[in-house]
Structure formats: structure tokens, C-alpha cells
Protein backbone atom coordinates (compact mmCIF):
# COMPACT_ATOMS: atom_id res chain seq x y z
CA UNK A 1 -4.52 -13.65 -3.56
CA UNK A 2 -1.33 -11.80 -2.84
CA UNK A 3 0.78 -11.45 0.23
CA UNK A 4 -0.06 -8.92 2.55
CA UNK A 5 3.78 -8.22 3.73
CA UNK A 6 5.28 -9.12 0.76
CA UNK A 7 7.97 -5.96 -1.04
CA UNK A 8 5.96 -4.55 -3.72
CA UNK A 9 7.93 -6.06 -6.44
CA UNK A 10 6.93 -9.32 -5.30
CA UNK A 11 3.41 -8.26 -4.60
CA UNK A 12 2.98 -6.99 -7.98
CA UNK A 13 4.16 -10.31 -9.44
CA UNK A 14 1.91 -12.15 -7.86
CA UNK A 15 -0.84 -9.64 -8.83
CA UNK A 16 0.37 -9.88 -12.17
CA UNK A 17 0.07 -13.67 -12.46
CA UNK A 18 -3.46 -13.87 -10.86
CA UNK A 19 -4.76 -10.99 -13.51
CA UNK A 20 -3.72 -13.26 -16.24
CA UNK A 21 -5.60 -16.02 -14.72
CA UNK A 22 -8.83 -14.14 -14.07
CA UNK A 23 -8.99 -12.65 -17.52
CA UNK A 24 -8.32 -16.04 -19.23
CA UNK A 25 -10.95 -17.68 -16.96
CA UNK A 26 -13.39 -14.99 -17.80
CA UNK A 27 -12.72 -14.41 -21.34
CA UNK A 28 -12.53 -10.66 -20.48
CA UNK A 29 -9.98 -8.26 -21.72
CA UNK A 30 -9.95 -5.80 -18.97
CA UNK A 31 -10.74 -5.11 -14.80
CA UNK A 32 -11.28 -1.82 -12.90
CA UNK A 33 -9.02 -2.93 -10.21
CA UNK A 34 -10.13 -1.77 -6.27
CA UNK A 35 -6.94 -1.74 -4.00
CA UNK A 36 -6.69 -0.95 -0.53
CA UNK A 37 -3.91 0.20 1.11
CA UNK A 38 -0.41 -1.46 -0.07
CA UNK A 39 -2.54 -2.94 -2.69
CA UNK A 40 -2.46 0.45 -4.16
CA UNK A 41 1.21 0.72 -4.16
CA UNK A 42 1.65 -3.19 -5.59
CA UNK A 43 -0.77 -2.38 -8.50
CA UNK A 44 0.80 0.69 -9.50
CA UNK A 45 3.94 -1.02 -9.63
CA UNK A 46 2.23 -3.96 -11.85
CA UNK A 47 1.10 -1.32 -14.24
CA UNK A 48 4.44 0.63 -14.72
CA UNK A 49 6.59 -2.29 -14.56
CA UNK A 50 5.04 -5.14 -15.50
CA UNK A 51 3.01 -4.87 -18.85
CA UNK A 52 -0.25 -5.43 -17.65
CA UNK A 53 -1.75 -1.75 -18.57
CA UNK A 54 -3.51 -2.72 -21.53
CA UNK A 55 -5.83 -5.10 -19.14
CA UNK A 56 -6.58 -2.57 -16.68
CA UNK A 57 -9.31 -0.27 -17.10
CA UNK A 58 -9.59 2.11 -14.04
CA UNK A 59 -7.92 1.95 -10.75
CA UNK A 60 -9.27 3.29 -7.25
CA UNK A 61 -7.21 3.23 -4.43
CA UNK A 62 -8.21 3.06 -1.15
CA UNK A 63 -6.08 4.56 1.68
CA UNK A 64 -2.96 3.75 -0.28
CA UNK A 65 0.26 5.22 1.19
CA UNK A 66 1.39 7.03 -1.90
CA UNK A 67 3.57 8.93 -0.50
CA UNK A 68 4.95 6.90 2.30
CA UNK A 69 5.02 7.71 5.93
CA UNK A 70 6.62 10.01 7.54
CA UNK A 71 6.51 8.62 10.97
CA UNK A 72 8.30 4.89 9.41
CA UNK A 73 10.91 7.53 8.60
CA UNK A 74 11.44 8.65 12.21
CA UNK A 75 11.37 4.80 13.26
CA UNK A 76 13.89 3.85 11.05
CA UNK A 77 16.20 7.23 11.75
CA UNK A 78 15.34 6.51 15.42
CA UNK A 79 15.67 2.85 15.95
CA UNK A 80 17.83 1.95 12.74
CA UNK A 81 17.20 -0.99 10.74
CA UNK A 82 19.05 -3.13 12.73
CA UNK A 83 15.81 -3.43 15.04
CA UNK A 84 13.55 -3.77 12.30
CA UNK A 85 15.51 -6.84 10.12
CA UNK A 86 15.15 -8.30 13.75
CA UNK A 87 11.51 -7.52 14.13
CA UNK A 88 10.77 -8.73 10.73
CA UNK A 89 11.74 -12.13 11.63
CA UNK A 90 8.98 -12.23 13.78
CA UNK A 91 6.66 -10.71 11.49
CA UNK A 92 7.65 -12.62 8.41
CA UNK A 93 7.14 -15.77 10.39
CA UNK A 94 3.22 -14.71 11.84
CA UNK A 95 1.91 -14.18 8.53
CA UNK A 96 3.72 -17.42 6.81
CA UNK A 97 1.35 -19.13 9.04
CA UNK A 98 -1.07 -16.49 8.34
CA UNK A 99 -0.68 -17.78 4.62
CA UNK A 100 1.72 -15.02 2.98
CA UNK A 101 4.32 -17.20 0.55
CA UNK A 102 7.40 -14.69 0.69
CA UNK A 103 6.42 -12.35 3.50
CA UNK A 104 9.26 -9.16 3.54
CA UNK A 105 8.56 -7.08 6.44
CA UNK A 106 11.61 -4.93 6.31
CA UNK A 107 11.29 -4.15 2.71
CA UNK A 108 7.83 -3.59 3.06
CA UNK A 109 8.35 -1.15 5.39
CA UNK A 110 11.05 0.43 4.16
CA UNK A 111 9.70 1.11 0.78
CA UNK A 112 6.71 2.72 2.84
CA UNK A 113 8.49 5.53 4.32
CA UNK A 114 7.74 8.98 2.92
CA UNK A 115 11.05 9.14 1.49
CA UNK A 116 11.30 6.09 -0.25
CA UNK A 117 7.92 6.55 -1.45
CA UNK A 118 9.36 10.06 -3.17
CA UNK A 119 11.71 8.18 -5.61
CA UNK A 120 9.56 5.41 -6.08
CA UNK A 121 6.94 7.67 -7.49
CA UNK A 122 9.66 9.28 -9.44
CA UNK A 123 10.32 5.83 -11.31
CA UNK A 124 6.83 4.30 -11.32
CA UNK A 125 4.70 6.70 -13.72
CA UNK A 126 0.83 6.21 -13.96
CA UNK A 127 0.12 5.04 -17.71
CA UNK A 128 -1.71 8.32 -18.93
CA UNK A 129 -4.59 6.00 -20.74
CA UNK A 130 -5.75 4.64 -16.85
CA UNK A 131 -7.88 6.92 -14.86
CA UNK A 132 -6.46 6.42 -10.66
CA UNK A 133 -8.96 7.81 -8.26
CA UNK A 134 -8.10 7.64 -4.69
CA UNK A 135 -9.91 7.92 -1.25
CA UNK A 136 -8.23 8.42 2.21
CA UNK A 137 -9.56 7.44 5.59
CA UNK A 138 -9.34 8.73 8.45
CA UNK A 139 -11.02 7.44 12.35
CA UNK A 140 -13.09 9.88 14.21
CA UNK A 141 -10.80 10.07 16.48
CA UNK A 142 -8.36 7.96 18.67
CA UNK A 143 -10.95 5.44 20.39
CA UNK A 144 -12.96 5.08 17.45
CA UNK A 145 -11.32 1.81 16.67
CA UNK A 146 -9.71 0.24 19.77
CA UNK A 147 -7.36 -2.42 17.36
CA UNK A 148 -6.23 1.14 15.42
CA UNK A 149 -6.21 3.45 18.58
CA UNK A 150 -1.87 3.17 19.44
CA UNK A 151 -1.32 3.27 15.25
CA UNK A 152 -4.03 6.11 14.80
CA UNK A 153 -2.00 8.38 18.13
CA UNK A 154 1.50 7.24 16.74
CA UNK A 155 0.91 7.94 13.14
CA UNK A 156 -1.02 11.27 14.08
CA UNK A 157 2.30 13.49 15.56
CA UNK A 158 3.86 12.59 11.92
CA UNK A 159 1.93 12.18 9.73
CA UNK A 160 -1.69 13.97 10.65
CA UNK A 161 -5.20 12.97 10.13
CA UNK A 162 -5.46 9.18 9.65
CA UNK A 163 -7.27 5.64 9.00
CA UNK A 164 -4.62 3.82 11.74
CA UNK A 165 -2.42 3.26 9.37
CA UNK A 166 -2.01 5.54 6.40
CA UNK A 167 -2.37 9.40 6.60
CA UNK A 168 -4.67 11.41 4.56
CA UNK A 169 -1.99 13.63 2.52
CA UNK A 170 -0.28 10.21 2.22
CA UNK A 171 -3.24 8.55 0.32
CA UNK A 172 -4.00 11.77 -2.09
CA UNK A 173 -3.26 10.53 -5.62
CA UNK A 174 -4.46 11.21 -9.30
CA UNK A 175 -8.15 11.98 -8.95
CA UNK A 176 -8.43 12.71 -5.34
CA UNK A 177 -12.13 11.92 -4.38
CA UNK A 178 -12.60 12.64 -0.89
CA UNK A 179 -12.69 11.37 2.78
CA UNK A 180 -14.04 8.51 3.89
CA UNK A 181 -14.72 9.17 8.00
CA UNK A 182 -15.35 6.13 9.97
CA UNK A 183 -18.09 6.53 12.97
């Protein structure tokens, strides 16, 4: 119960808020938390920033863009961010209706390039006491998913090998587990 689009700070809030509830309603004092994608990047931020690393016992990430995208780099040095402030108007408004409370597009994305990602890792430290484990994806190949097949050919030239959306060397982080190939 987070917002898909929302900037990572905000995500992590939220992520933050609905732990406490979970482990009250459960009278538990810890979770092995699953995230997927951005989800990966939000949590991380929870733990580092937020005190909630004494309730978290494990976390595996999914295809989590740990170190950003190259290609949102070339977007943003190509088209500026003029474009994308305007695009995230559009954006933001879809997934308001799509149920996101403060959807941020731009920040989103922004944060998400490869060299954002580099500084936010330098700030944002794993708490040594939490195993991470991560997993990348990666299609078959471009028509192996016909919603992914422009993201999966875009994101390819940049950034290499990928699920549609996040690249392989992207998603590598603390305990790097392996592949996970879709048919």
C-alpha cells in the first residue's frame, strides 16, 4: 500500500507507516520484506533513513534499479527536464486515478538514473545486521512480452540485458542470487 510513482522519500514514508501497522496488528516484531523493483529502492531508503531496521529481518529485492539507469540518463541529457516536468503532469494525473496519493513522476525518475542512483547509494548504507539478496530479470528476448517489447529494445542499447524495465547490472546488489529468465 504505497504509491507506485511516488519519490522514494515519500515512498519510504508510507512504507514506514504501514510496517508499524502490520507489526502492531500482528503482534510480531519483525518481516523479511520482498520488494520489487522501486520497492527495492523505497525500502532501502526506509531502513537507512527512517529507523525501522530493528523490524526488518531480511530483504530480497527483485529487479530493483540499484544503480539507476543509464538510458534515463541519456533521456534527461537528451530531452532535458523541461519535457519530463511536462510529461509528469500527465503521468502524475493517470495514476492519481490509478490510486497513487502523491504521485512524483519527475522525481521518480530522476532519482532513477544511473547517476543519481551513484550518490544515493553513497548516502543510503545497508544496516550491516540485515542480510539484502537480490535477483534481476531479464525477457528472452524483445517479443517475449509484447507490453515490455519498446522498454526491453530502448533500455537494451544503454543499459544491456533486461526485464523491460530495469537492467541486470542495475539490479546486482548485496547477495546477488541469480537470473530470473522469463519464457
Amino acid at each position: 500500500n504505497h504509491d507506485a510513482w511516488a519519490n522514494p522519500e515519500a515512498a519510504a514514508i508510507q512504507i514506514a507507516e504501514n510496517l508499524k501497522k502490520v507489526l502492531d496488528e500482528n503482534k510480531i516484531e519483525k518481516v523479511n520484506v520482498i520488494a520489487h523493483s522501486k520497492g527495492g529502492i523505497d525500502i532501502r531508503y526506509a531502513i537507512s533513513k527512517l529507523g525501522i531496521k530493528d523490524n526488518i529481518a531480511s530483504v530480497t529485492m527483485i529487479s530493483s534499479p540499484n544503480h539507476g539507469s543509464k538510458t534515463l540518463d541519456g533521456f534527461y541529457k537528451f530531452f532535458g527536464e523541461k519535457l519530463f516536468k511536462f510529461i509528469a503532469v500527465f503521468v502524475n494525473f493517470w495514476f492519481k486515478i490509478l490510486g497513487d496519493k502523491e504521485p512524483d513522476f519527475f522525481k521518480a525518475t530522476y532519482l532513477l538514473r544511473a547517476s543519481s542512483m551513484e550518490k544515493f547509494n553513497l548516502e543510503i548504507k545497508d544496516e550491516p545486521s540485515i542480510p539484502v539478496q537480490t535477483f534481476a530479470g531479464k525477457m528472452k528476448g524483445m517479443f517475449s512480452d509484447i507490453i515490455m517489447s519498446f522498454t526491453y529494445f530502448v533500455l537494451h542499447f544503454r543499459d544491456g540485458d533486461n526485464d523491460g524495465m530495469v537492467g541486470i547490472e542495475s539490479a546486482k546488489w548485496g547477495n546477488f542470487r541469480g537470473l530470473l529468465e522469463g519464457n
